[in-house]
C-alpha atoms as a PDB file:
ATOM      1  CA  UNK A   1      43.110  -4.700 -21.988  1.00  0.00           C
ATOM      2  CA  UNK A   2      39.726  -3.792 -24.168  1.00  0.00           C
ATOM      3  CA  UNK A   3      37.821  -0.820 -22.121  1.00  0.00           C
ATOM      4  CA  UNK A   4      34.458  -2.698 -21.155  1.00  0.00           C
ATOM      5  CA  UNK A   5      31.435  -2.736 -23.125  1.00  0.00           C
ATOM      6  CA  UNK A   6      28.334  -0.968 -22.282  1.00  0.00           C
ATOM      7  CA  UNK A   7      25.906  -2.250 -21.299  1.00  0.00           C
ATOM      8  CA  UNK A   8      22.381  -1.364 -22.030  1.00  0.00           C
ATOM      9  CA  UNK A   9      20.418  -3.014 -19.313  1.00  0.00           C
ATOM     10  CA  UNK A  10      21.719  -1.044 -16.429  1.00  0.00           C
ATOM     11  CA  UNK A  11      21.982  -4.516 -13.654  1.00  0.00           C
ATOM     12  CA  UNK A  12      24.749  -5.120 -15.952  1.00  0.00           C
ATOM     13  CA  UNK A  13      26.785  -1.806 -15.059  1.00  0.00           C
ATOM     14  CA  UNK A  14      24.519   0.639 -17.574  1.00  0.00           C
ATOM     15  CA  UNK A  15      23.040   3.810 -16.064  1.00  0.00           C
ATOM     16  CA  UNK A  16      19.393   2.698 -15.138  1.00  0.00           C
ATOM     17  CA  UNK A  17      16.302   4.272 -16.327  1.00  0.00           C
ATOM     18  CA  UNK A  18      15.060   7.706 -15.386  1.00  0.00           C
ATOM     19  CA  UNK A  19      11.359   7.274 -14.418  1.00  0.00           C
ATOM     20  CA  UNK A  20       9.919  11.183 -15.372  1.00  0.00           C
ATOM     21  CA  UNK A  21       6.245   9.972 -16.607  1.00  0.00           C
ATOM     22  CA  UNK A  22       3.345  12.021 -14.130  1.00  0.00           C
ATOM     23  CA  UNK A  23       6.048  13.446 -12.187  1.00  0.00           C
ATOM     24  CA  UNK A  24       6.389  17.354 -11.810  1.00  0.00           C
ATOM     25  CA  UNK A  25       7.951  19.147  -8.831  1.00  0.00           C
ATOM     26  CA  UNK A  26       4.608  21.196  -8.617  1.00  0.00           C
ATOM     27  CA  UNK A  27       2.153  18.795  -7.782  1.00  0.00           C
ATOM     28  CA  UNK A  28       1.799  17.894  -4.449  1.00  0.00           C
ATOM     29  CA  UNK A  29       1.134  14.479  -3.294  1.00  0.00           C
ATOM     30  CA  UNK A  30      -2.507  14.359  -2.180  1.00  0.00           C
ATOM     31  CA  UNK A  31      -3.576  12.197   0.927  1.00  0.00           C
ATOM     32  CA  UNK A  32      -6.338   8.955   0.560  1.00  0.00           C
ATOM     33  CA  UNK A  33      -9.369  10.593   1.201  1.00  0.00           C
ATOM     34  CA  UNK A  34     -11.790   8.104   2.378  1.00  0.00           C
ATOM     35  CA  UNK A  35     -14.658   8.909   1.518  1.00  0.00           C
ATOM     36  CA  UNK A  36     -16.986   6.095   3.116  1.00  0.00           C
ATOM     37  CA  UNK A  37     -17.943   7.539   6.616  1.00  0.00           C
ATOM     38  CA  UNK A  38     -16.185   5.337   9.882  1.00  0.00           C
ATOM     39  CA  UNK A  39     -18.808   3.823  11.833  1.00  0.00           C
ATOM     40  CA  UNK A  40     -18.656   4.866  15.504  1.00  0.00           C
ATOM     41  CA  UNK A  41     -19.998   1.193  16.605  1.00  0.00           C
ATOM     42  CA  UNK A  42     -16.397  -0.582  16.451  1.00  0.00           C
ATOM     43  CA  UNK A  43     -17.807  -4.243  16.485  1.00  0.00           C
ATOM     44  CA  UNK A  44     -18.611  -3.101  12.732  1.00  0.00           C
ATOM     45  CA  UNK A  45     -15.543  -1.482  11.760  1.00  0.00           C
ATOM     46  CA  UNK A  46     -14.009  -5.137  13.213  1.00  0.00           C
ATOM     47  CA  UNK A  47     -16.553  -7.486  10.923  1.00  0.00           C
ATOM     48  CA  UNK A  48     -16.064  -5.227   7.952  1.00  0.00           C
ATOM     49  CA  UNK A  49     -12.170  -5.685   8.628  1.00  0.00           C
ATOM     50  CA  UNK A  50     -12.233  -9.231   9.744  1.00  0.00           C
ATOM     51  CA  UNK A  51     -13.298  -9.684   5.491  1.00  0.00           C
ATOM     52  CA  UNK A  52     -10.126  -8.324   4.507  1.00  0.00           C
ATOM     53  CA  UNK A  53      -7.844 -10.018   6.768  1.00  0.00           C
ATOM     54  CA  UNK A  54      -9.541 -13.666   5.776  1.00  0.00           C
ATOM     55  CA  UNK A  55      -8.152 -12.393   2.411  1.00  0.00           C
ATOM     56  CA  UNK A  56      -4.566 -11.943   3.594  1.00  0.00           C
ATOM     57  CA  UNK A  57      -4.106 -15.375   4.916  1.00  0.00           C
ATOM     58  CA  UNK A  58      -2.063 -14.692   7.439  1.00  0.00           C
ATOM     59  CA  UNK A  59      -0.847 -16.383  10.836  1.00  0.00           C
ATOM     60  CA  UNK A  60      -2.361 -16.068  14.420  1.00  0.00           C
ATOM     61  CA  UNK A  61       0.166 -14.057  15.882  1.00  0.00           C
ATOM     62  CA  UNK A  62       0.370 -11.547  12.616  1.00  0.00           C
ATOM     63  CA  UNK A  63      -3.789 -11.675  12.773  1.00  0.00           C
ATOM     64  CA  UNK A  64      -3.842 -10.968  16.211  1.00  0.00           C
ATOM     65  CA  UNK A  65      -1.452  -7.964  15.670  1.00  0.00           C
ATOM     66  CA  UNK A  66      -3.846  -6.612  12.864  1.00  0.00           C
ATOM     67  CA  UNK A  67      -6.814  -6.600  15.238  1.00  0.00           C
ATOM     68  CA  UNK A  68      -4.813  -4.625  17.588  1.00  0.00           C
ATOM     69  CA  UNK A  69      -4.956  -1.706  15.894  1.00  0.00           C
ATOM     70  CA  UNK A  70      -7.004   1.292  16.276  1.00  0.00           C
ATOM     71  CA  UNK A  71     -10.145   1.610  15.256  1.00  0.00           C
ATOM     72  CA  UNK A  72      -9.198   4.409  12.299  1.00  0.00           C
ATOM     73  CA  UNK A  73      -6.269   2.325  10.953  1.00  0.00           C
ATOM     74  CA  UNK A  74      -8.816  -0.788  10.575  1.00  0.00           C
ATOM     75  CA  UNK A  75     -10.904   1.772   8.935  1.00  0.00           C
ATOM     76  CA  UNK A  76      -8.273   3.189   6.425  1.00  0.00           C
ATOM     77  CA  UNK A  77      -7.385  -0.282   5.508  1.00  0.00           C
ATOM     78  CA  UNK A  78     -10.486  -1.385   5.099  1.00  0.00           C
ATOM     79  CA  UNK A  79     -11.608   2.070   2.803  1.00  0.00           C
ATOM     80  CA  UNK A  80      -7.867   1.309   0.996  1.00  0.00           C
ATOM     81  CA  UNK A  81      -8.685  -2.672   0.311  1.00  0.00           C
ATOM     82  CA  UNK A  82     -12.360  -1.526  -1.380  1.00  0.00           C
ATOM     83  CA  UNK A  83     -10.902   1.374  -3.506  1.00  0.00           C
ATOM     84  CA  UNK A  84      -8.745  -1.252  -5.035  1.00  0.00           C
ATOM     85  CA  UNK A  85     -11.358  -3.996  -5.698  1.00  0.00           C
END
C-alpha cells in the first residue's frame, strides 16, 4: 500500500496554519475603553440602543431579552456598534 500523500491544505489531513502575525507573549490584551460618557437618564441609553437593535433584526422574544439588560451592557454595546461604523 502507497504511504498517503500530503496534503497541503490542512482539512485534508495537512498540519494547519500557524497564525503568529501581531501576536507576542508580552503584550497584554487591553480592555474596550469607551470613551463616550454613559448617560445617567436610562430612557436615553434605551433610544440610543433601540437604533442598534432595529439593525439586528431580530425576534420578539430575542429583542425583549436584549432590553433586559443592564443599563452598562446596553451602553457597551451601543459604544462597541459606533466604534465599528
Amino acid at each position: 500500500m502507497p504511504a498517503p500523500k500530503k496534503s497541503m491544505c490542512w482539512c485534508f489531513g495537512g498540519r494547519p496554519p500557524e497564525i503568529t502575525y501581531g501576536i507576542d507573549g508580552d503584550t497584554p490584551l487591553k480592555a474596550m475603553e469607551v470613551e463616550v460618557p454613559m448617560p445617567s437618564d436610562e430612557k436615553e441609553i434605551d433610544e440610543k440602543f433601540a437604533e442598534i437593535v432595529e439593525e439586528l433584526d431580530v425576534d420578539k422574544p430575542h429583542r425583549d431579552a436584549l432590553f433586559n439588560l443592564p443599563p452598562e451592557k446596553k451602553w457597551q454595546l451601543y459604544c462597541s456598534k459606533i466604534q465599528i461604523d
